[in-house]
Protein backbone atom coordinates (compact mmCIF):
# COMPACT_ATOMS: atom_id res chain seq x y z
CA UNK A 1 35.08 8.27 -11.74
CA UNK A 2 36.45 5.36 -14.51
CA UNK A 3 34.35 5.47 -16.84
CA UNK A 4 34.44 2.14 -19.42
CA UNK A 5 32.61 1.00 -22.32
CA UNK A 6 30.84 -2.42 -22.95
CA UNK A 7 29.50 -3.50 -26.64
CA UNK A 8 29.25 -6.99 -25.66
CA UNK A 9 26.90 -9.19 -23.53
CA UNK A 10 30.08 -11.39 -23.61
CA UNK A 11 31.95 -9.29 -21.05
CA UNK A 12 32.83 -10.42 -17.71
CA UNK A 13 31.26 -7.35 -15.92
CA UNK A 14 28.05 -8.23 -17.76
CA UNK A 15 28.00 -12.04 -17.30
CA UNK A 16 28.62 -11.12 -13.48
CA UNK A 17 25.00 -8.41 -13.62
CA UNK A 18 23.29 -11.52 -15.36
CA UNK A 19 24.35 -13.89 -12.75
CA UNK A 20 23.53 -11.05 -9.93
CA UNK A 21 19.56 -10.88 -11.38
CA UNK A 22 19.07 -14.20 -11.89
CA UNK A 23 20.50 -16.30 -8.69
CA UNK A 24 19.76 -15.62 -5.23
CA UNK A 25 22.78 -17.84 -4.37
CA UNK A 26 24.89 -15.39 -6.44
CA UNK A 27 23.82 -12.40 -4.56
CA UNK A 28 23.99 -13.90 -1.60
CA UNK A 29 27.89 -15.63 -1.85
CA UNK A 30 29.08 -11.55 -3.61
CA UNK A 31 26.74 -9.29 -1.26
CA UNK A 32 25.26 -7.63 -4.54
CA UNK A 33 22.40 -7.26 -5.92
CA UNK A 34 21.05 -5.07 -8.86
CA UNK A 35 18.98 -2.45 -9.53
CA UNK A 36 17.31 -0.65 -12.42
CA UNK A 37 16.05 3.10 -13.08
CA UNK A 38 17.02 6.70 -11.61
CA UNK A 39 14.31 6.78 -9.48
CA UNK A 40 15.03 3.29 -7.67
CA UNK A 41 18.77 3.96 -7.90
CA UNK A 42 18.10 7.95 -6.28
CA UNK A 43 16.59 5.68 -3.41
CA UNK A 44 19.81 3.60 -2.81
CA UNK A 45 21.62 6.25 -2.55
CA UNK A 46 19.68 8.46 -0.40
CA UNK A 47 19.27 5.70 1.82
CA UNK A 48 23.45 5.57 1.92
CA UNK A 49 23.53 2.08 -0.10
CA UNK A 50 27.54 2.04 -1.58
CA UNK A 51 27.25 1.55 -5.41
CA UNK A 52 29.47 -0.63 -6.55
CA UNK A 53 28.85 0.14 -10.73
CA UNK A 54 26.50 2.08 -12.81
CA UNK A 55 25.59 0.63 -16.06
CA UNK A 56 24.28 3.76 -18.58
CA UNK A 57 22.90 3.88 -21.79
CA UNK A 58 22.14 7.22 -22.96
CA UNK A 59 20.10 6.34 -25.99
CA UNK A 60 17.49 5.15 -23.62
CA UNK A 61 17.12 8.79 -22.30
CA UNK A 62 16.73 11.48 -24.64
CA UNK A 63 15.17 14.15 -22.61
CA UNK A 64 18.59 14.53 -20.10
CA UNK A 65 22.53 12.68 -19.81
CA UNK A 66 22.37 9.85 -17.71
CA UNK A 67 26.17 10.28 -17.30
CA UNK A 68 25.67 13.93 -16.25
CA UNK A 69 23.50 13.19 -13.64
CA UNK A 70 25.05 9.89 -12.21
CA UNK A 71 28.47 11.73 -11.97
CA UNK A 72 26.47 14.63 -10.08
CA UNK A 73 24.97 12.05 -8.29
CA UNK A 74 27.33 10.14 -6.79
CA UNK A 75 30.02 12.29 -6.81
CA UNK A 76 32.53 9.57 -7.59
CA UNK A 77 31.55 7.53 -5.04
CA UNK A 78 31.51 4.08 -7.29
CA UNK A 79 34.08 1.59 -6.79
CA UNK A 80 33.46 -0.57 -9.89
CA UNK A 81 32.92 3.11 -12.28
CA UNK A 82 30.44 3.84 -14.62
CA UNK A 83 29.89 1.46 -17.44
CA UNK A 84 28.50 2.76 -21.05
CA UNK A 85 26.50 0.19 -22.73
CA UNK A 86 25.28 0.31 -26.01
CA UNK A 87 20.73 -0.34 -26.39
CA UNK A 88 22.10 -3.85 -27.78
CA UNK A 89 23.57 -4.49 -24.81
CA UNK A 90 21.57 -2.48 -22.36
CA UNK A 91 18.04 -4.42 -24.06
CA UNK A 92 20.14 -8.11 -22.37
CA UNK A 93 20.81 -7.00 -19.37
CA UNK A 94 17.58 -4.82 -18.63
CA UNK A 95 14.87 -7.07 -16.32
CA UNK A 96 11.93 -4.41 -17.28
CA UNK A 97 11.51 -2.34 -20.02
CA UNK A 98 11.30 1.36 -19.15
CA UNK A 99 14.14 1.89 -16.65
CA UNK A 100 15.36 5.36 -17.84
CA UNK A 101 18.84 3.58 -19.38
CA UNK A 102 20.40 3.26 -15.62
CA UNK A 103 21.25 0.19 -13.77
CA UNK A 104 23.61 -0.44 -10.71
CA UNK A 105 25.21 -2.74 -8.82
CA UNK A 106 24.72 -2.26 -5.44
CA UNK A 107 26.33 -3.94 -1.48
CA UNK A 108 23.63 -5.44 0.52
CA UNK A 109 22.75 -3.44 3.35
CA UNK A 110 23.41 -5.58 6.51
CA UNK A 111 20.37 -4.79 8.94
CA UNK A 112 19.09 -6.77 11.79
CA UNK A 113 16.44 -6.19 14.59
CA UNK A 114 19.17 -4.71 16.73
CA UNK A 115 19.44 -1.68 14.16
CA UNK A 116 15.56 -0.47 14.79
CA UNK A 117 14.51 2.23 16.80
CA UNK A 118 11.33 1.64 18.82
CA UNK A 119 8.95 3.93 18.62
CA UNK A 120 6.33 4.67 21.58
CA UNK A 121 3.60 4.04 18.79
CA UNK A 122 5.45 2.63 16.32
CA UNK A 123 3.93 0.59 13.75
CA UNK A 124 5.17 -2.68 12.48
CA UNK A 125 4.51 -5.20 9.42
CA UNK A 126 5.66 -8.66 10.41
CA UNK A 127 5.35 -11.07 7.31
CA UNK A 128 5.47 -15.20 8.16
CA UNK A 129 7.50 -16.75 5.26
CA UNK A 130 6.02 -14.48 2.45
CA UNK A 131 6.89 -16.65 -0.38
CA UNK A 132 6.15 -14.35 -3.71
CA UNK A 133 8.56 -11.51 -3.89
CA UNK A 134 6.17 -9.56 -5.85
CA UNK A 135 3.43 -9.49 -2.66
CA UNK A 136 6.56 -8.75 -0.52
CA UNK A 137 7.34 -5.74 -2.72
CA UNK A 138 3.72 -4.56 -2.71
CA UNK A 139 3.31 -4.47 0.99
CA UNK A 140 6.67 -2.38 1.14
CA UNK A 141 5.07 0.21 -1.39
CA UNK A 142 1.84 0.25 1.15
CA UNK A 143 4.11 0.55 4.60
CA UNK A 144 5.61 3.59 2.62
CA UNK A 145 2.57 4.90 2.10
CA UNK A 146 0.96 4.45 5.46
CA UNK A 147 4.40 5.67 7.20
CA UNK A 148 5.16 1.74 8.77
CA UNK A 149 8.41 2.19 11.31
CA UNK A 150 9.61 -1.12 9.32
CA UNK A 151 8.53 -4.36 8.09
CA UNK A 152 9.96 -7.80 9.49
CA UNK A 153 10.25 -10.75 7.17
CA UNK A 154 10.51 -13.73 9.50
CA UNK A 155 11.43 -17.32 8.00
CA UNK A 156 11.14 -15.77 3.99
CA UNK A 157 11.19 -17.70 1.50
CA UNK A 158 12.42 -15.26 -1.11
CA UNK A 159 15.21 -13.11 -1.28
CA UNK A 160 14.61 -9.80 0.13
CA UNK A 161 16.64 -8.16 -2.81
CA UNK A 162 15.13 -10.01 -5.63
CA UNK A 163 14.72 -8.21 -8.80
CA UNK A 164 10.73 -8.82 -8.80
CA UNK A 165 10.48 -7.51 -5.25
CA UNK A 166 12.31 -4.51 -5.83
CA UNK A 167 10.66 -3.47 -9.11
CA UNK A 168 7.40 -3.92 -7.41
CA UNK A 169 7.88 -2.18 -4.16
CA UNK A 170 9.27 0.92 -6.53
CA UNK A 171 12.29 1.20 -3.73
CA UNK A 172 10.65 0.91 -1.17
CA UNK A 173 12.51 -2.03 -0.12
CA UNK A 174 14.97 1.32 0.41
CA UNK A 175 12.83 3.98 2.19
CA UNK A 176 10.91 1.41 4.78
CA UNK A 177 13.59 -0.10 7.30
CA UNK A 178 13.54 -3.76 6.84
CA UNK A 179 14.97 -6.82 8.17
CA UNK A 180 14.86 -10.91 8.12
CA UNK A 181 14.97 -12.77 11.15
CA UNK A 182 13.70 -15.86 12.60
CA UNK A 183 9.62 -16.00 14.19
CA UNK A 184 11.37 -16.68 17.33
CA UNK A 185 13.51 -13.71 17.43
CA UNK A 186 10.78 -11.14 16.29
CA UNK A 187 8.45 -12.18 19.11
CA UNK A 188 11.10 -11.62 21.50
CA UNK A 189 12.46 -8.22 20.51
CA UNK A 190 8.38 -7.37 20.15
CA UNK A 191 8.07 -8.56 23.67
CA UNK A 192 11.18 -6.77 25.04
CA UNK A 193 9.93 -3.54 23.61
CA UNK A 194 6.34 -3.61 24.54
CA UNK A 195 4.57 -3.93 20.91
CA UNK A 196 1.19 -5.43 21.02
CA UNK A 197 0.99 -8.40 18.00
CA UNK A 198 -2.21 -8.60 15.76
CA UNK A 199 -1.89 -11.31 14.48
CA UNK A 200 -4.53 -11.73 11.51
CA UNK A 201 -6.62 -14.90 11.38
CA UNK A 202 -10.14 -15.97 10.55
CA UNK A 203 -10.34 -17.86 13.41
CA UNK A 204 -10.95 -16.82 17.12
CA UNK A 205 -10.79 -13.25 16.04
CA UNK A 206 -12.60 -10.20 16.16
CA UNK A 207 -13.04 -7.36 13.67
CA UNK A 208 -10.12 -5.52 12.86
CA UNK A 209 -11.67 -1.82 13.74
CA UNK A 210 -12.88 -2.59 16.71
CA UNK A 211 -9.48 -3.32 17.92
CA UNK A 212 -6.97 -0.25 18.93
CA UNK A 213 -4.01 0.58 17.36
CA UNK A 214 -2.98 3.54 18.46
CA UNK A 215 -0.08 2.02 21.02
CA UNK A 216 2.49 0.13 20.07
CA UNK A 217 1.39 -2.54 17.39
CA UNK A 218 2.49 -5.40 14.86
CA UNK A 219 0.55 -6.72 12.11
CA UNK A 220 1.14 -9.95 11.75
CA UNK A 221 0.60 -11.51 8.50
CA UNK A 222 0.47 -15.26 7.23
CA UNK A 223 1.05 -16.72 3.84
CA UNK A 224 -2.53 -16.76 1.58
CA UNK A 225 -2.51 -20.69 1.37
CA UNK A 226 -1.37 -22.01 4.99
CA UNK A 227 -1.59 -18.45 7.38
CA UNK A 228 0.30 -18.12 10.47
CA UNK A 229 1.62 -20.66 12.15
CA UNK A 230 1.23 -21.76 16.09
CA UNK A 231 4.22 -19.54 17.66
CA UNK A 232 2.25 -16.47 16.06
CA UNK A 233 -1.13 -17.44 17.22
CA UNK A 234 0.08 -18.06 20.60
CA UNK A 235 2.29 -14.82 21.38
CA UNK A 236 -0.65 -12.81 19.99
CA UNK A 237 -2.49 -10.04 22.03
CA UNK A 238 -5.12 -10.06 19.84
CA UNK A 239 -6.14 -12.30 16.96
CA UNK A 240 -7.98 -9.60 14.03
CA UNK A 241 -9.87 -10.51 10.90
CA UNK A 242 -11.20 -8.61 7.76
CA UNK A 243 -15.05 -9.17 7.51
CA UNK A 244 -15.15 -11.34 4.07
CA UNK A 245 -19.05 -10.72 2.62
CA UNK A 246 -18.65 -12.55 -0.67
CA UNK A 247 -17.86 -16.12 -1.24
CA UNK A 248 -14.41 -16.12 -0.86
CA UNK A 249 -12.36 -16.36 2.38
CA UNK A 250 -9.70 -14.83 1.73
CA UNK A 251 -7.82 -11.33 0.09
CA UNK A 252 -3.96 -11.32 -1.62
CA UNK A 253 -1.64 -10.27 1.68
CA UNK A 254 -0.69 -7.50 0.71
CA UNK A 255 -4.65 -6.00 -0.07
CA UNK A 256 -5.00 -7.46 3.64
CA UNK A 257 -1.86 -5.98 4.80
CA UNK A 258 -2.53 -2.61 2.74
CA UNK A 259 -6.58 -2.65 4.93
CA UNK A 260 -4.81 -3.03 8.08
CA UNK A 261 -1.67 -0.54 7.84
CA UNK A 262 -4.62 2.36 7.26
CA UNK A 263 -6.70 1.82 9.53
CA UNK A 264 -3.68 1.82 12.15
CA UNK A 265 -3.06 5.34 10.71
CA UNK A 266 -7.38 6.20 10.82
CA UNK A 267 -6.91 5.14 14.37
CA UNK A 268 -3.76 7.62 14.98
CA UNK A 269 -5.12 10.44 12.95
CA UNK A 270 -8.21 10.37 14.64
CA UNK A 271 -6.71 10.07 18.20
């Protein structure tokens, strides 16, 4: 593996990482995107992400040699090499503080409802133009948790490798299968393979536990400030709610979405 070493935030390879972090329209025209620390990184490449570069900075990891354990790692398998930065440098170009001295540039997985396997009882997350990557990234960790068979991101409205989403999903975005498509074309492949749709709603709905997940199900989540819209509330099966007892009307989607992934897996555990 090249390796090279950077000193200045003036560098083209650096400029290029900035750019990659801070414009969606960047990483959308290169296929790139970037991520920070081992653990998020280990993820990417489990998953069989290519790496394009490593970025290292020892100093930020005292207790082992990031260099070591990237070349183990990857086994040479990085186009761009492995960059050494200095903490000057690394300090610029990190988007969170504590990310063990690593971060890569990595291809954007190309994935598309075609490339899911449907499960008898397979459990899905649909999400209706989530708009704040960091709620996005939150209901990823919680799919992880609860064992989801993916999460679908119809219409979004943020970029499903943003820097905030990844960093709060922990890399999950990387261990749950996910995809963006249209509301239209979710409903159909839903249709085609037999998956009821939950849609949750305040209205016209019943109690979430009294409804059975144990087959084939989607939970089908709205924004917090509009909800679903009509094509969801339409195609539904079942329309489910979360019984609010205070004064509010209302949890953050991805509290709702966390609620309503576990009790799917109650449901199965029990059955």
């Amino acid at each position: 593996m090249q390796q090279e070493v950077i000193t200045s935030v003036q560098n083209p390879r650096i400029k290029q990482l900035l750019a990659l972090q801070q414009k969606s329209s960047e990483r959308r025209k290169s296929g790139l995107f970037v991520v920070e620390g081992q653990r998020e990184l280990q993820h990417c490449i489990d998953a069989g992400l290519k790496i394009e570069t490593v970025f290292c900075c020892e100093e930020m990891a005292p207790q082992l040699s990031i260099v070591d354990f990237m070349f183990s790692t990857l086994e040479g398998g990085v186009r761009g090499g492995l960059v050494i930065v200095n903490h000057y440098v690394y300090e610029k170009i990190a988007y969170r503080g504590s990310t063990e001295g690593v971060i890569a540039i990595v291809h954007t997985p190309k994935s598309s409802l075609s490339d899911l396997q449907k499960k008898e009882d397979g459990l899905y997350v649909i999400l209706e133009s989530v708009e704040k990557p960091g709620n996005l990234g939150a209901v990823l960790r919680s799919a992880d948790a609860a064992g989801v068979d993916a999460v679908i991101v119809c219409d979004p409205l943020t970029d499903l490798y943003n820097p905030n989403l990844i960093r709060s999903s922990i890399g999950a975005i990387f261990t749950v299968p996910t995809v963006a498509c249209t509301s239209e074309e979710c409903i159909a492949w839903l249709k085609q393979h037999d998956v009821q749709i939950l849609t949750a709603q305040l209205q016209d709905s019943n109690v979430y536990y009294d409804t059975d997940m144990t087959r084939a199900t989607a939970i089908v989540m709205g924004t917090e400030s509009t909800g679903l819209t009509d094509i969801w509330r339409e195609a539904a099966d079942a329309h489910i709610r979360i019984p609010m007892l205070g004064q509010l009307d209302s949890l953050n989607v991805s509290v709702s979405a966390a609620i309503l992934m576990f009790e799917a897996v109650r449901q199965r555990q029990l059955g």
